[in-house]
Every structure is written in structure tokens, then in C-alpha cells.
Protein backbone atom coordinates (compact mmCIF):
# COMPACT_ATOMS: atom_id res chain seq x y z
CA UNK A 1 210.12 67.00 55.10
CA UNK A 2 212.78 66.87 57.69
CA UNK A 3 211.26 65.61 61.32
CA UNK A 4 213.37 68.16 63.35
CA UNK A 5 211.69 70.82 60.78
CA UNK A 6 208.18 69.74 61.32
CA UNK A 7 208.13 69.88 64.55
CA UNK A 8 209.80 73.44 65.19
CA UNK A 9 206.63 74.36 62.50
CA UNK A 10 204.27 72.84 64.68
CA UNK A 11 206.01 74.39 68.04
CA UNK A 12 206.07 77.86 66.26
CA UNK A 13 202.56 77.58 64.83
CA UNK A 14 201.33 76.70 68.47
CA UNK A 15 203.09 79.76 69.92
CA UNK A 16 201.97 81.97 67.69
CA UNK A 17 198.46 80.93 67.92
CA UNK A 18 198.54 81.70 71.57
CA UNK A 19 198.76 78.25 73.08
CA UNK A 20 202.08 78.62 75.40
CA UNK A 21 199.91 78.95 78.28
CA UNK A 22 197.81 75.98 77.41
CA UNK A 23 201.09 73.79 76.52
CA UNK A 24 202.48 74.98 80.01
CA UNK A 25 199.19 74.35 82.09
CA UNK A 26 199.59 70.72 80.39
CA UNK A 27 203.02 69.94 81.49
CA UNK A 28 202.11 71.54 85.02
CA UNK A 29 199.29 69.16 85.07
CA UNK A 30 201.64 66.16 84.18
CA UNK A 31 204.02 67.24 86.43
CA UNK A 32 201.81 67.48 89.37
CA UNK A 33 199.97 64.47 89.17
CA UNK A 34 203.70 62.33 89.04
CA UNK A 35 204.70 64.41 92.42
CA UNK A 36 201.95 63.88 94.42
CA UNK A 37 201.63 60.33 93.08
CA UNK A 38 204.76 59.62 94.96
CA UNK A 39 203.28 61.25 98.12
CA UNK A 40 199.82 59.80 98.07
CA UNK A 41 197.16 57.74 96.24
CA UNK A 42 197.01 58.35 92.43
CA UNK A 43 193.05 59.42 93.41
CA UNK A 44 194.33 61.92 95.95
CA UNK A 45 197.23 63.12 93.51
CA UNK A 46 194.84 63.88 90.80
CA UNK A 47 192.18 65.43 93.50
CA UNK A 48 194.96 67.35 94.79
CA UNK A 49 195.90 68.44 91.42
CA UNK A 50 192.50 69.96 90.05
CA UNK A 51 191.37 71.88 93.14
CA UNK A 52 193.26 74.53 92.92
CA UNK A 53 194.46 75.10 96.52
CA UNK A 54 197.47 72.85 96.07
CA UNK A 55 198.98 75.44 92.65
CA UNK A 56 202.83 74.98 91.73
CA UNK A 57 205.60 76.99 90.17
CA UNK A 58 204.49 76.25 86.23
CA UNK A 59 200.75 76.89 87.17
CA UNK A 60 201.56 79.69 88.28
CA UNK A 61 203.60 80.88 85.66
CA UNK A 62 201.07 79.60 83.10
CA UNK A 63 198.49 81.97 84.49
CA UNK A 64 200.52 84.55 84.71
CA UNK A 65 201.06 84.31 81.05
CA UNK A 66 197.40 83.62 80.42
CA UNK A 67 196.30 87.19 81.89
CA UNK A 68 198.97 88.73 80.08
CA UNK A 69 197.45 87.52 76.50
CA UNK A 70 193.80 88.03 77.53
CA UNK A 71 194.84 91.72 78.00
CA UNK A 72 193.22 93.54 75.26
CA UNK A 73 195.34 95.62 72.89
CA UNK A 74 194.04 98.70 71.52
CA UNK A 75 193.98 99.08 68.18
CA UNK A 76 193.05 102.68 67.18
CA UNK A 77 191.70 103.04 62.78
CA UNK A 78 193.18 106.12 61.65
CA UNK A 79 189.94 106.85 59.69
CA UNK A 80 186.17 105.60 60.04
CA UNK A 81 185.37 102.57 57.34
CA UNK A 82 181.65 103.08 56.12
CA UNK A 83 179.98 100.68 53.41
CA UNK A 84 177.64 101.34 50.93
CA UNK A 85 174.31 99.44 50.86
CA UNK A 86 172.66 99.71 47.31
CA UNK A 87 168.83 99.90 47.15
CA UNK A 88 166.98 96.91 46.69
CA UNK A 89 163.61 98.91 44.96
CA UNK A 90 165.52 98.17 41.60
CA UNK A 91 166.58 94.69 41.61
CA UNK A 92 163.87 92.23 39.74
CA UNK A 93 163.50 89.06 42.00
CA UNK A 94 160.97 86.47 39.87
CA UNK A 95 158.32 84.77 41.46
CA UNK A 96 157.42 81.06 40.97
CA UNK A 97 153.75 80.11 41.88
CA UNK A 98 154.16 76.56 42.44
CA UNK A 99 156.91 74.61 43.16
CA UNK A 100 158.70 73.30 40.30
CA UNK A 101 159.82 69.58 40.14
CA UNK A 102 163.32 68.88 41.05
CA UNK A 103 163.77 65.50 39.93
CA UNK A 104 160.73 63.89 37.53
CA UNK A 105 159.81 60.37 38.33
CA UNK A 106 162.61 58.02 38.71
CA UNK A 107 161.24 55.15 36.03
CA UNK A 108 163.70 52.50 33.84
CA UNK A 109 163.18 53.53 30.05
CA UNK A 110 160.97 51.35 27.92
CA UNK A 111 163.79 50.80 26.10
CA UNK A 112 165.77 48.93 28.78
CA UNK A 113 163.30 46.40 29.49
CA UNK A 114 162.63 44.82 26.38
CA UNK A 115 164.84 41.80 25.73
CA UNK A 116 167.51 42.21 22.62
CA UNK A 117 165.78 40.68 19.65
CA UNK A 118 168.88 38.41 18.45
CA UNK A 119 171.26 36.90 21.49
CA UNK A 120 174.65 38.38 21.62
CA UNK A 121 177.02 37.35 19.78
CA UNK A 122 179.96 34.64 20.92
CA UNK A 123 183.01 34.11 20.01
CA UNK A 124 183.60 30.57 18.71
């Protein structure tokens, strides 16, 4: 399969499983840390990254677009869906008393162990 094609798969597959905002908090994330790596400390840039005071345009945008998908839609059945449970008074379950054997005892046959009578034949 074509490269280009699996790709846009795996890009459409991961927006329609609901992972745009994920894939944009990432690349906020990324971005964040190289911009305030070029202002400060790699230490402070990622501390200044994960607090949460210090928020830029994509985080901003990717929680925006996580509270719109954790909205819940209402879905309303036209009708109510009821099962049917049969009785179990009827159904004949047998009882063992003891536990049966699942594997005898692993032993070589007899057979096996006894040496061949004549040696094998060779080929001359």
C-alpha cells in the first residue's frame, strides 16, 4: 500500500476515534517546551510547560476542543428494548461427585523401553 495512503488512514482513523485533541495537546507540548527552551533552562522550560499557569494558543484550543467532545449527546430509543430471561427450573445440570482425572499418569510405554531385538539395519 501506497505511504501517502497509509498515513491519511491512520490520520482519519485517529480523528475519528476522537484523538484531535490529544494529537493537538502533543504538538502544544512540543511546541512549548522548544520556546521556552530558548528563554530559559530546558528544566525550567519543561516546569514551565506542565504547570499550567504558563497555557498557549494550541493548549488552549486543544481544550477547547476537548470539552466540546466530552459533551454528552443525547440519544433518545424510539421504543423500550426488554429481554427475555428463560427459567432455569428446567434445564438438567449433571453433577460429578469427585473430581475426574484430567490427564492420567504421564509414564513411557513398556513398549518403548525395551531394546529392538535385531539392530537396525545398514546400508552396505
Amino acid at each position: 500500500m501506497n505511504r501517502v495512503l497509509r498515513i491519511g488512514v491512520g490520520f482519519s482513523l485517529a480523528l475519528l476515534l476522537g484523538w484531535n485533541s490529544t494529537v493537538l495537546q502533543g504538538l502544544a507540548w512540543c511546541s512549548m517546551v522548544v520556546t521556552y527552551g530558548q528563554q530559559a533552562p530546558l528544566k525550567t522550560a519543561v516546569a514551565w510547560t506542565f504547570d499550567g499557569r504558563h497555557p498557549c494558543q494550541l493548549c488552549r484550543l486543544a481544550q477547547k476542543t476537548a470539552s466540546n467532545e466530552q459533551q454528552p449527546k443525547s440519544i433518545q430509543l424510539a421504543s423500550k428494548v426488554e429481554g427475555v430471561v428463560p427459567m432455569l427450573s428446567g434445564v438438567a445440570v449433571p453433577r460429578v461427585p469427585v473430581p475426574l482425572p484430567v490427564f492420567a499418569q504421564a509414564s513411557t510405554p513398556p513398549s518403548r523401553t525395551l531394546r529392538p531385538v535385531l539392530p537396525p539395519p545398514r546400508l552396505v
